[in-house]
Protein backbone atom coordinates (compact mmCIF):
# COMPACT_ATOMS: atom_id res chain seq x y z
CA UNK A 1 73.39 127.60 150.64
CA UNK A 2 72.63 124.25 152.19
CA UNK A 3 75.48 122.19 153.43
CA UNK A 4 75.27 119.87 150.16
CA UNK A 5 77.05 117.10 151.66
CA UNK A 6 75.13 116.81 154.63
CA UNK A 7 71.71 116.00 152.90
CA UNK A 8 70.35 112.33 151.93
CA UNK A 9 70.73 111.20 148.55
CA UNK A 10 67.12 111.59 147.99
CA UNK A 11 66.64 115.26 149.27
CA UNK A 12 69.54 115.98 147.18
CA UNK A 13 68.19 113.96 144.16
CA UNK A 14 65.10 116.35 144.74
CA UNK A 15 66.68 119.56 144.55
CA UNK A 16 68.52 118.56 141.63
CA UNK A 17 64.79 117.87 140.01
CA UNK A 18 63.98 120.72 141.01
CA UNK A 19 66.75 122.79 139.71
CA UNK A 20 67.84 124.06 142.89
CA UNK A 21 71.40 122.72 142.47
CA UNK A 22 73.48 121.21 139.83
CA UNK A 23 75.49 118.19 140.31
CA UNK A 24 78.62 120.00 139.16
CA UNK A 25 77.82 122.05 142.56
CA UNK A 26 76.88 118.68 144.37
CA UNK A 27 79.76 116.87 143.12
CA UNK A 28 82.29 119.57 143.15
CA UNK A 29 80.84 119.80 147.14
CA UNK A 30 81.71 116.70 148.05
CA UNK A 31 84.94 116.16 146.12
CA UNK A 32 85.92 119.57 148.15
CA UNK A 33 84.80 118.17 151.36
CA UNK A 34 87.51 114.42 150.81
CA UNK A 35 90.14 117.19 150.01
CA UNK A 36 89.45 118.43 153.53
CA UNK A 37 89.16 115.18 155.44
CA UNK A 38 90.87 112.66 153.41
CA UNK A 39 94.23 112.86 155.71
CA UNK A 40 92.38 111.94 158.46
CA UNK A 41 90.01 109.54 157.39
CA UNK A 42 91.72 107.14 154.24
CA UNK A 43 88.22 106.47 152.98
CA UNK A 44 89.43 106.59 149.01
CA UNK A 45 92.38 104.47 147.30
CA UNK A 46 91.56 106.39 144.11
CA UNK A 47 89.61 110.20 143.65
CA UNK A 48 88.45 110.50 140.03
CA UNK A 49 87.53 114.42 140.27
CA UNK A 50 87.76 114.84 136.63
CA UNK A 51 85.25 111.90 135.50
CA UNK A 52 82.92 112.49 138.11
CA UNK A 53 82.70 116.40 137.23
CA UNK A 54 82.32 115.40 133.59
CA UNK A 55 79.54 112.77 134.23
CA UNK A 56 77.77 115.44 136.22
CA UNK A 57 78.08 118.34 133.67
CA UNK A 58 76.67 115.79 131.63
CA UNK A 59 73.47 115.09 133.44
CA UNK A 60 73.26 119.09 134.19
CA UNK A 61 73.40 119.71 130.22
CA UNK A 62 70.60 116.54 129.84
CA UNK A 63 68.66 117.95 132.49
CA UNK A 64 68.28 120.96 131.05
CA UNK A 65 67.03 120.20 128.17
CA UNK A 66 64.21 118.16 129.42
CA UNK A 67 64.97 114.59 129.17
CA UNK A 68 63.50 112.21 131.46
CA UNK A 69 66.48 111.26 134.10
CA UNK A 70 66.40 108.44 136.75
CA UNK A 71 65.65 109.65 140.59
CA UNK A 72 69.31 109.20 141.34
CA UNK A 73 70.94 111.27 138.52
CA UNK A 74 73.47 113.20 139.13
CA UNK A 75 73.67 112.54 143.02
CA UNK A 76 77.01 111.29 143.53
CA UNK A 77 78.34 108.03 144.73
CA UNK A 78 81.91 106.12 145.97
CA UNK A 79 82.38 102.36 145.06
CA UNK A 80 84.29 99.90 147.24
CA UNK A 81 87.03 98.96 144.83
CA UNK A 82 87.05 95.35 144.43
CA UNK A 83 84.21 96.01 142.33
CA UNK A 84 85.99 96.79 138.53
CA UNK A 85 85.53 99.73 136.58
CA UNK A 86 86.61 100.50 133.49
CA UNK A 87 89.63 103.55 133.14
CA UNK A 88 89.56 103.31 136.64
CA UNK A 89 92.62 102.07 138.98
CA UNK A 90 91.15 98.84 140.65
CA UNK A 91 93.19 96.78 143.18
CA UNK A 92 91.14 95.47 146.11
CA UNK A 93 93.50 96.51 148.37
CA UNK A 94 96.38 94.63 147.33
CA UNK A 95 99.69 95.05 146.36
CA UNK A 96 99.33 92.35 143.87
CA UNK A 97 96.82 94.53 141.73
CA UNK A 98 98.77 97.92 142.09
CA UNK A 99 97.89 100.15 139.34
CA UNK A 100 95.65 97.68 137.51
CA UNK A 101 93.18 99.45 135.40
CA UNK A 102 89.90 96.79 134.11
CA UNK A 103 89.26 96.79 130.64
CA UNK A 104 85.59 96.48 131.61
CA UNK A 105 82.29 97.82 134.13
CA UNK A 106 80.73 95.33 136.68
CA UNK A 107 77.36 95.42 135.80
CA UNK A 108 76.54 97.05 138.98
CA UNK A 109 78.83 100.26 137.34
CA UNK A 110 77.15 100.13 134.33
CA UNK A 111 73.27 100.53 135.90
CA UNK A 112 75.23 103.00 138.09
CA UNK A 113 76.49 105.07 134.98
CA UNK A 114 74.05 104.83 132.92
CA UNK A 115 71.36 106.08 135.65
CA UNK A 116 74.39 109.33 135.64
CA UNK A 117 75.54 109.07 138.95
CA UNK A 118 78.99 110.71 139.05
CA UNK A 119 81.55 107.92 141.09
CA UNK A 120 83.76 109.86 143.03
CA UNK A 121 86.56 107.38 143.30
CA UNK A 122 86.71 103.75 145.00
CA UNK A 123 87.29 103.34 148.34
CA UNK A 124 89.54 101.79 150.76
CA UNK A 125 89.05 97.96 151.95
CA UNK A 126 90.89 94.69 153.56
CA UNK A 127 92.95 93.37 150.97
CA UNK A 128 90.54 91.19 148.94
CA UNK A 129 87.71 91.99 151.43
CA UNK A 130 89.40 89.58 154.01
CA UNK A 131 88.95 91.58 157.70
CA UNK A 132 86.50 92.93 159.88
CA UNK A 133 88.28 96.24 160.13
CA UNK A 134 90.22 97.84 157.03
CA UNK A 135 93.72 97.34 158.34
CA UNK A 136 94.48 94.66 156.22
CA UNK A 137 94.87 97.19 153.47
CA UNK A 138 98.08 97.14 151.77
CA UNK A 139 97.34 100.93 151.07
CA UNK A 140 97.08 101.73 154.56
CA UNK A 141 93.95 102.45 157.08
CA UNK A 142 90.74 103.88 157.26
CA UNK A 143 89.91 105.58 160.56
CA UNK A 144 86.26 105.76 161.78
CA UNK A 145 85.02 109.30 161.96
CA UNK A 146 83.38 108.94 165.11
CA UNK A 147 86.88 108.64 166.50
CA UNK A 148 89.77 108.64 164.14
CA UNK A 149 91.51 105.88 166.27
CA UNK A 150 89.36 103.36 165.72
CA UNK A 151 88.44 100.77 163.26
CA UNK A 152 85.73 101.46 160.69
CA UNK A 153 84.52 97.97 160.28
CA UNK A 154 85.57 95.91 157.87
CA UNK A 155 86.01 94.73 154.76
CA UNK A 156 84.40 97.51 153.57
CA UNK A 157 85.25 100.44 156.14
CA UNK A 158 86.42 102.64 153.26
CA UNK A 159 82.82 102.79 151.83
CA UNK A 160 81.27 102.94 155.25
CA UNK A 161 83.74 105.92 156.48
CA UNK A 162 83.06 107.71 153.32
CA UNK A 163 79.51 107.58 154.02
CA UNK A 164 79.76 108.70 157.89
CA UNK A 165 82.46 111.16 157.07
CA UNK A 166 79.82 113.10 154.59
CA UNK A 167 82.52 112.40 151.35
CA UNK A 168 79.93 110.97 149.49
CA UNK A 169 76.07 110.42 149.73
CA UNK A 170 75.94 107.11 148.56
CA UNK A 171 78.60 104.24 148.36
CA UNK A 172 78.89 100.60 146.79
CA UNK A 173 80.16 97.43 149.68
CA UNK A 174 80.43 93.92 149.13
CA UNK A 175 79.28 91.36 151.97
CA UNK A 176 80.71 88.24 152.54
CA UNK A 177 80.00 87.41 156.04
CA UNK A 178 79.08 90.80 157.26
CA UNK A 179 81.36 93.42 155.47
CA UNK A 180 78.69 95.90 154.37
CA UNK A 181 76.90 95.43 157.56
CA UNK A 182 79.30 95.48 160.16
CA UNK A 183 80.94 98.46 159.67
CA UNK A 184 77.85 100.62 159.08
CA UNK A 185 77.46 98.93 162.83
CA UNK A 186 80.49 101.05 163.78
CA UNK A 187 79.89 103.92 161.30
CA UNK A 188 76.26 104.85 162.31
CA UNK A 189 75.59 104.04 158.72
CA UNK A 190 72.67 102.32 156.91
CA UNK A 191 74.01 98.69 155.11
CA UNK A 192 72.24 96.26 153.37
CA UNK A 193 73.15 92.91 152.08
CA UNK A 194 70.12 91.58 149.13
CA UNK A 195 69.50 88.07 148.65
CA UNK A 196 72.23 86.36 147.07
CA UNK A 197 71.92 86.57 143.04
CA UNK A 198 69.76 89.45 143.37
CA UNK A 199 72.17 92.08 142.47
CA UNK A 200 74.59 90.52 139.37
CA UNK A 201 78.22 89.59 140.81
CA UNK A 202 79.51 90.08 137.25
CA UNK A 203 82.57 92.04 137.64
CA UNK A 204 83.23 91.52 141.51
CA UNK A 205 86.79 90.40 142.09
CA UNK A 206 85.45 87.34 143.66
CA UNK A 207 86.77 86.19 147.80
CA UNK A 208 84.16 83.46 147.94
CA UNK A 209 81.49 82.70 145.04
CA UNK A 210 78.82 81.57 147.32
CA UNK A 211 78.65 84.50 149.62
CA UNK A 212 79.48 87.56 148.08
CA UNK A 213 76.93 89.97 147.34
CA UNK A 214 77.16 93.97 146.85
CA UNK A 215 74.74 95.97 147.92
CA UNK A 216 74.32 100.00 149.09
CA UNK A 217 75.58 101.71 152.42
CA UNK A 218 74.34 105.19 152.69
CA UNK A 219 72.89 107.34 155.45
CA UNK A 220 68.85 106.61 155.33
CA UNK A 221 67.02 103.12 155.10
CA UNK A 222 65.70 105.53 151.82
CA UNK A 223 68.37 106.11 150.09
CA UNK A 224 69.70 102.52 150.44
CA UNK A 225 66.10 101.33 149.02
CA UNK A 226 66.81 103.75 146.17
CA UNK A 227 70.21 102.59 145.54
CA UNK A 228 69.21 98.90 145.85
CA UNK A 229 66.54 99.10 143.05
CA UNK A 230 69.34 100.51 140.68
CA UNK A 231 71.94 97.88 140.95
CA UNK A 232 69.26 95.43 141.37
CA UNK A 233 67.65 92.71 138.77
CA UNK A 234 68.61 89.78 136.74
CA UNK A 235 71.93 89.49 134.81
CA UNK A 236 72.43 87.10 132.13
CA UNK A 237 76.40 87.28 132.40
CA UNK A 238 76.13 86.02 136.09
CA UNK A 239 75.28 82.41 136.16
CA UNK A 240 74.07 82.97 139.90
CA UNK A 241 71.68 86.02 138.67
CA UNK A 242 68.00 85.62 140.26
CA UNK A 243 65.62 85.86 137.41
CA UNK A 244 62.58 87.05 139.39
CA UNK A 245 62.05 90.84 139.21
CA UNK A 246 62.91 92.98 142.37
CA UNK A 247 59.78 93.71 145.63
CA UNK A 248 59.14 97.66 145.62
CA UNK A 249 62.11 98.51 147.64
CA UNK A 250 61.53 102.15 147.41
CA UNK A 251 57.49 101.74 148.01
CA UNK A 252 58.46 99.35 151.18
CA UNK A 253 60.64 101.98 152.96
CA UNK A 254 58.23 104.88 152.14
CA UNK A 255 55.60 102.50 153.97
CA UNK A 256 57.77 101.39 156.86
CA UNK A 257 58.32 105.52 157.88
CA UNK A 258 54.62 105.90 158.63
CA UNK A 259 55.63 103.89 161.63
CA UNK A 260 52.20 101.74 161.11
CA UNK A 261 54.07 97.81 161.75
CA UNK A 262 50.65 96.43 162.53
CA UNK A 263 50.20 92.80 162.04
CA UNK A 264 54.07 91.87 161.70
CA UNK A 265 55.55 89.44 163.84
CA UNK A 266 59.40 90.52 164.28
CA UNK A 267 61.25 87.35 165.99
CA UNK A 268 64.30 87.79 168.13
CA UNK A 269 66.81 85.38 167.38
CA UNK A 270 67.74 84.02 170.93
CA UNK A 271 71.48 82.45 169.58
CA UNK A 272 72.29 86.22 169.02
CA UNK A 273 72.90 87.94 172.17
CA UNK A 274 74.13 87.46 175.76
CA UNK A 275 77.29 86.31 175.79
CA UNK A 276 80.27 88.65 174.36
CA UNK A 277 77.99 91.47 173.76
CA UNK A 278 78.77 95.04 174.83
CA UNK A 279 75.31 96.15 177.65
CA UNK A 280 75.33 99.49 175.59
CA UNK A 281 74.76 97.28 172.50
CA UNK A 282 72.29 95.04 174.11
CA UNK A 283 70.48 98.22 175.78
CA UNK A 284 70.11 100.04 172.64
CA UNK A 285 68.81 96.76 170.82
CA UNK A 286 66.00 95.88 173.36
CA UNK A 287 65.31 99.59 173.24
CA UNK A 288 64.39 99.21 169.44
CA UNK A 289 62.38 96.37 170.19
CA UNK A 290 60.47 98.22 172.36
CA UNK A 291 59.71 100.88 169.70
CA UNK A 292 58.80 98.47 166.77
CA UNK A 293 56.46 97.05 169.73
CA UNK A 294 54.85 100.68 169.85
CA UNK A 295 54.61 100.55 165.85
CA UNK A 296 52.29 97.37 166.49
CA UNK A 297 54.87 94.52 165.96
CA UNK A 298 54.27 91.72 167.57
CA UNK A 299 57.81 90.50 169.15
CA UNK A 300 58.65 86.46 169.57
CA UNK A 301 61.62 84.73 170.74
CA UNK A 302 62.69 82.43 168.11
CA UNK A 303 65.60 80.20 168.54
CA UNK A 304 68.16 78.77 165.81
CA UNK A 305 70.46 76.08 167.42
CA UNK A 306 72.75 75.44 164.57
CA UNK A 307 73.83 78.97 164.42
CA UNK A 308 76.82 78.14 167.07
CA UNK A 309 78.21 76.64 164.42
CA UNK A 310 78.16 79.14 162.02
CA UNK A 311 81.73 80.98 162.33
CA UNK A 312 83.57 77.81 162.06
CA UNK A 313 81.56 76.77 158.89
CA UNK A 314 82.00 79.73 157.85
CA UNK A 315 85.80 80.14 158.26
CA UNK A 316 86.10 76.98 156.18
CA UNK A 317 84.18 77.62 153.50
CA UNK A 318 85.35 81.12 152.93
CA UNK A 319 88.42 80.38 153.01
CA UNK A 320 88.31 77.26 150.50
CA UNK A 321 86.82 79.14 147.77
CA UNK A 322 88.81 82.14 148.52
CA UNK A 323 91.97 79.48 148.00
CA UNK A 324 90.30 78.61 144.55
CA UNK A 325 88.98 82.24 143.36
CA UNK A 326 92.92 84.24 144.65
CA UNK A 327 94.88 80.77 142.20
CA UNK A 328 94.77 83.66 139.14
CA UNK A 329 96.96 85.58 140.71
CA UNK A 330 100.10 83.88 139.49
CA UNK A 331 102.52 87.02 138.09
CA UNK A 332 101.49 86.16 134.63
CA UNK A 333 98.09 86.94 133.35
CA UNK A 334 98.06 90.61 134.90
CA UNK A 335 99.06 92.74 138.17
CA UNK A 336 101.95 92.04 139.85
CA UNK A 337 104.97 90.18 138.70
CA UNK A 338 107.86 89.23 140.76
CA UNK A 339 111.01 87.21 139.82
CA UNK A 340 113.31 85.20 142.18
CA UNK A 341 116.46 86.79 143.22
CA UNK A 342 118.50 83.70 142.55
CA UNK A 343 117.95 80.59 140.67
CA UNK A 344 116.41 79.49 137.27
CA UNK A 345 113.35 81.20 136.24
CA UNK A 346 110.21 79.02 136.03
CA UNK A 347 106.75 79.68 136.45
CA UNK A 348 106.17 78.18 139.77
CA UNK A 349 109.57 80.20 141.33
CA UNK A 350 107.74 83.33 139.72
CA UNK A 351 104.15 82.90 141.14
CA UNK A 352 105.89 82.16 144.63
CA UNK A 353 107.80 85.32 144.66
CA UNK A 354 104.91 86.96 143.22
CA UNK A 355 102.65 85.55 145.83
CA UNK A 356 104.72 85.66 148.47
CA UNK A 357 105.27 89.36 148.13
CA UNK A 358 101.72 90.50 146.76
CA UNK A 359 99.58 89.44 149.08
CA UNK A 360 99.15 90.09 152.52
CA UNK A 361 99.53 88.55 155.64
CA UNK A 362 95.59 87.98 156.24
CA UNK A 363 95.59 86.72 152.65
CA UNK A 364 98.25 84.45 152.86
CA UNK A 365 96.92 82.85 156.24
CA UNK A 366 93.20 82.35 154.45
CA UNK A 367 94.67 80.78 151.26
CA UNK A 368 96.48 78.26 153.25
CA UNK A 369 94.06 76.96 155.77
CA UNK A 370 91.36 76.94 152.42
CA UNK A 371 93.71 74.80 150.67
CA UNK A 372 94.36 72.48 153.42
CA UNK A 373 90.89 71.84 154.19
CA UNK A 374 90.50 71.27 150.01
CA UNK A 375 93.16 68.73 150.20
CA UNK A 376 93.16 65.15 149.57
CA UNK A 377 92.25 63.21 152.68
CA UNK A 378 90.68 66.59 154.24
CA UNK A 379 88.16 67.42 152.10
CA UNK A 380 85.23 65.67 153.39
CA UNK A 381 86.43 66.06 157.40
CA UNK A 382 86.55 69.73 157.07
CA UNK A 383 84.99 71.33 153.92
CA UNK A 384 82.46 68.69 153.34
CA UNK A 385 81.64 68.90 156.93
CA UNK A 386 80.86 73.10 156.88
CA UNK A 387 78.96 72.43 154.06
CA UNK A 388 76.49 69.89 155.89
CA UNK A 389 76.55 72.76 158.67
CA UNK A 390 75.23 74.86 156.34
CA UNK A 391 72.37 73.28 155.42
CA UNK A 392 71.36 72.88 159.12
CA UNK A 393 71.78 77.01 159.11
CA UNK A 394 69.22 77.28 155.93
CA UNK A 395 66.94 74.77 158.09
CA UNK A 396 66.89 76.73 161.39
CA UNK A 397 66.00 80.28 158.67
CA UNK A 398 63.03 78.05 157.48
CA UNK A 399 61.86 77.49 160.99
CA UNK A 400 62.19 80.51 162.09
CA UNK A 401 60.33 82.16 159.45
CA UNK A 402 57.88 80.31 159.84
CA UNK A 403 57.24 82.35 163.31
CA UNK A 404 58.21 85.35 162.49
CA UNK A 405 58.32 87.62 159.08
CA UNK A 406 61.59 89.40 159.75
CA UNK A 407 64.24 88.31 162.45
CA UNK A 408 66.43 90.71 164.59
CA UNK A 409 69.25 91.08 166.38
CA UNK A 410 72.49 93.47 167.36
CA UNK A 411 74.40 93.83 164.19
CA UNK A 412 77.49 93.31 166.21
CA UNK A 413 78.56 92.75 169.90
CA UNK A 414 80.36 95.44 169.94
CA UNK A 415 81.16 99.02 168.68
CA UNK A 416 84.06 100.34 167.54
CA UNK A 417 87.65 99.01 168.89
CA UNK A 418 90.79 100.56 168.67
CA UNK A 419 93.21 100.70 165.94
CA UNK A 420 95.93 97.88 166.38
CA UNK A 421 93.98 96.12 168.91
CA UNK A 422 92.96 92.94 167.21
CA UNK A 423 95.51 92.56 164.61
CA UNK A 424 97.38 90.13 166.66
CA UNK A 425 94.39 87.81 167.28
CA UNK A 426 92.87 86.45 164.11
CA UNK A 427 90.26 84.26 166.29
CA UNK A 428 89.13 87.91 168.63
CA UNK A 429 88.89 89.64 164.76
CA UNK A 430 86.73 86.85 163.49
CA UNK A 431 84.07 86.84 166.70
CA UNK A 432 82.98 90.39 165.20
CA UNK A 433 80.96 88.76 162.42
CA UNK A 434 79.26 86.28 164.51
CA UNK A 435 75.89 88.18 163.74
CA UNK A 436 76.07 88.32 160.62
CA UNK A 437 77.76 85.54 158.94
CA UNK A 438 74.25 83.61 159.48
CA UNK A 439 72.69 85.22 156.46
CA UNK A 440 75.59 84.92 153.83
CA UNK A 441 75.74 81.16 154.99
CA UNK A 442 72.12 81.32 153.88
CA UNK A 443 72.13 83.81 151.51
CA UNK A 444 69.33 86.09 152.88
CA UNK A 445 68.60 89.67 152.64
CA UNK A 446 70.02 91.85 155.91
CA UNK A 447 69.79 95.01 156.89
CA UNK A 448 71.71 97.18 159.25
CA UNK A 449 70.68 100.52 160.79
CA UNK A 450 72.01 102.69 163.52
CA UNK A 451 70.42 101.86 166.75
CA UNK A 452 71.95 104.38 168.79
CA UNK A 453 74.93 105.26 171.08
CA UNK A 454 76.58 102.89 173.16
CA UNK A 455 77.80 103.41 176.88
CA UNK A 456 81.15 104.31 175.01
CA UNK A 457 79.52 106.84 172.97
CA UNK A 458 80.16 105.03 169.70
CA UNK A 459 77.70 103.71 167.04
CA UNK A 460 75.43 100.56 167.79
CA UNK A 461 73.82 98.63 164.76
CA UNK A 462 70.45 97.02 165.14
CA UNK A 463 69.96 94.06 162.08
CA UNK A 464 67.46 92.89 160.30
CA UNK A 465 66.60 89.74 158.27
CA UNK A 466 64.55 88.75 155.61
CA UNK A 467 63.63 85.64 153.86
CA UNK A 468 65.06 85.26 150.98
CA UNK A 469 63.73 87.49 148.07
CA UNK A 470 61.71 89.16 150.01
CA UNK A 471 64.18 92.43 150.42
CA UNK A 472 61.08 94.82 150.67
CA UNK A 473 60.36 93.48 154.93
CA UNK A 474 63.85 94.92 155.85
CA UNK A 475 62.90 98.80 154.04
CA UNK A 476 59.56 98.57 155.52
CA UNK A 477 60.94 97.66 158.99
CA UNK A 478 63.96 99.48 159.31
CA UNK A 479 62.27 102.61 157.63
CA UNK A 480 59.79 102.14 160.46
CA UNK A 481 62.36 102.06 163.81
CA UNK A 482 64.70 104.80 161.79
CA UNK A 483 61.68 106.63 161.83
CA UNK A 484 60.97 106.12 165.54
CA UNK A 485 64.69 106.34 167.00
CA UNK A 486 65.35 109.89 164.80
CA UNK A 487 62.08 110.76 166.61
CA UNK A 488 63.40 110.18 169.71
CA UNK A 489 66.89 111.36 169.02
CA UNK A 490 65.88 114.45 167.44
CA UNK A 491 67.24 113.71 164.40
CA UNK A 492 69.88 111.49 162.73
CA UNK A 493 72.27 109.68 164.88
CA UNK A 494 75.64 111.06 162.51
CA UNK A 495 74.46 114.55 163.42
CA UNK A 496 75.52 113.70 167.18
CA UNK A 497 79.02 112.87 165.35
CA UNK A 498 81.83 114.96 166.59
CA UNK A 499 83.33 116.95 163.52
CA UNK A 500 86.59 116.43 161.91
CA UNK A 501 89.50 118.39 162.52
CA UNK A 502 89.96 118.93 158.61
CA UNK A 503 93.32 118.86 157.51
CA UNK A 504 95.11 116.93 159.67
């Protein structure tokens, strides 16, 4: 039989159809395959073998008796695990939340179950999706499967890993300034970020209310386009919800891999290379170029002046909402609770000790410099300010589309670094986003794809933009080069992977 976990979510969607497999095989297949590389890769916080099996006997059972099932059914799927789900064990990587089980499903879960896609567990990520690299776990690392001593990207490496690692063919992330995107980068995955209110944050422990979004990271611009129309829509229980229906994702990408670009005019963003970026990284980007330039793109240089800016808006406007949103952690509502030693016990002695000892040291240092730049006399010199930068961000997107229909750049300026290497360096850990933290600022659609190997041999990401609501340009263009560069290649780029040693 066919490796099962090596094929796409949509070729194994279409031998499920088909009858050629049963998810209990499928699932059972992949849930065998984390047994083998979990020790080595720390993808999942939580395995839920028996739900998933029972959700896919399910949709075997329906199947066979003729009922009309969505594309995805019974293909299985891992979810990053600040996203809640009910009976399930949901902590976003902190010690705070240890062994908190929601009540309820984000509505992202719910399209997710009711379309009967087994979950396979949730997966590993910086503790409240603070870090570019998924050591800031209090539940210990993920290692990149490319090379277990190296970082899988962050916040959402767990998800990403899982993905590369061939544990599951389709995974939930959450992107606040580049955390499904950058470590697909690193994984030699496919991430996407939608448009802001596009997919319903209802039931996303929130970081930073303006800039999360969750959106797919799987293995094909496909199966992300697939994924992305099931999560996708309006959602009347979040007040950020986009009414306006989703573009054909799915028709987009199945347009963008007949490699026909004619007519679109791709614009390289000028502000988002040079400097700090790896020559592999640059090499393999200009190399795409060159390709969606064969496909009949038309390429421009486009430039966007405020986006020097960007990181330091962004690292004060992340973490002043994050400040606000991580306040309901206090030791008495739910999760942790920690009493002082010594001394009277009042509330605020009880959310200090619980504080102090639940969260992290990446937490900690975000909730302090958000609530000094909130402060009274600060506000408007530092918040106020990023804000204003912000707006200067959205102007430059405007501009730029008006020249160009998608924009592009390297997804990061580098690959892969090593375990350990960064952690001491908060400013060195931050640079890694400086690609993508544009588009959250914004909140426009982007899209990552593997662009090849780097001088290093590691995973390069290539990125693409999109207006906003208009989602379908990144399927039909990254559909297009991941056409092209598997061409090239000879197939995908996480076939060139070295394998695991399982077990260990």
């Amino acid at each position: 039989m066919t490796d099962l976990t090596r094929l796409s979510a949509a070729d194994l969607a279409g031998k499920l159809t088909a009858g050629e497999v049963s998810s209990v095989e499928a699932t059972q297949a992949h849930l065998d395959r984390m047994t083998a590389v979990e020790p080595a890769v720390n993808a999942f916080l939580h395995v839920a073998a028996e739900q998933a099996l029972a959700t896919a006997a399910d949709v075997d059972t329906r199947r066979a008796a003729g009922e009309q099932l969505h594309p995805l059914a019974g293909v299985p799927i891992a979810v990053k695990d600040v996203v809640v789900t009910r009976g399930l064990p949901t902590t976003a990587g902190s010690q705070i939340l240890e062994g908190w089980v929601p009540p309820y499903d984000a509505t992202l879960v719910e399209r997710i179950k009711a379309a009967g896609l087994p979950i396979l567990g949730k997966t590993n990520m910086d503790e409240f999706a603070m870090g570019s690299s998924t050591e800031h776990s209090a539940y210990g690392d993920t290692h990149n499967p490319w090379d277990l001593d190296r970082i899988p990207g962050g916040s959402g490496g767990g998800s990403a890993a899982a993905v590369a690692a061939f544990e599951a063919p389709l995974a939930i992330g959450t992107d606040t300034g580049g955390s499904i995107r950058q470590p697909a980068a690193v994984t030699g995955t496919v991430g996407v970020k939608p448009t802001y209110g596009s997919v319903s944050r209802y039931g996303l422990i929130a970081m930073a209310s303006s800039l999360d979004q969750a959106g797919p990271v799987t293995r094909t611009v496909l199966d992300s386009a697939l994924l992305h129309e099931l999560i996708g829509g309006h959602d009347p229980r979040d007040s950020t919800s986009i009414p306006d229906p989703l573009p054909g994702l799915v028709a987009a990408a199945r347009q963008g891999a007949t490699g026909d670009l004619s007519g679109l005019r791709v614009g390289v963003v000028t502000e988002l290379q040079g400097e700090g970026y790896q020559p592999g990284v640059l090499a393999r980007f200009h190399e795409s170029l060159e390709l969606l330039r064969s496909a009949g793109a038309e390429i421009v240089e486009v430039s966007c002046p405020h986006f020097e800016y960007a990181l330091g808006a962004y690292y004060l406007i992340m973490p002043s909402e994050a400040s606000s949103n991580l306040a309901k952690f206090d030791g008495m509502r739910f999760g942790l609770r920690v009493e002082p030693e010594q001394g009277p016990v009042t509330a605020e002695r009880v959310m200090a000790a619980t504080r102090g000892t639940g969260f992290g040291d990446e937490v900690k240092r975000r909730v302090i410099l958000g609530t000094y730049a909130l402060s009274a006399g600060y506000y408007d010199a530092y918040y106020g300010s990023a804000q204003k930068v912000r707006t200067l961000i959205q102007r430059d997107f405007a501009n730029a589309f008006a020249a160009a229909d998608v924009l592009v750049s390297p997804t990061t300026p580098t690959t892969a670094f090593k375990l350990g290497e960064k952690l001491d360096d908060p400013l060195a850990m931050y640079l890694n986003d400086v690609a993508t933290i544009p588009a959250n600022l914004a909140g426009i659609p982007g899209l990552s794809l593997p662009s090849g190997l780097s001088d290093d041999g590691l995973p390069s990401g290539f990125q693409v933009l999109a207006p906003a609501k208009a989602d379908d340009r990144l399927y039909r263009v990254g559909a297009a080069l991941e056409a092209l560069l598997e061409k090239s290649w000879g197939g995908p780029l996480l076939a060139q992977a070295p394998e695991l040693e399982v077990g260990k």
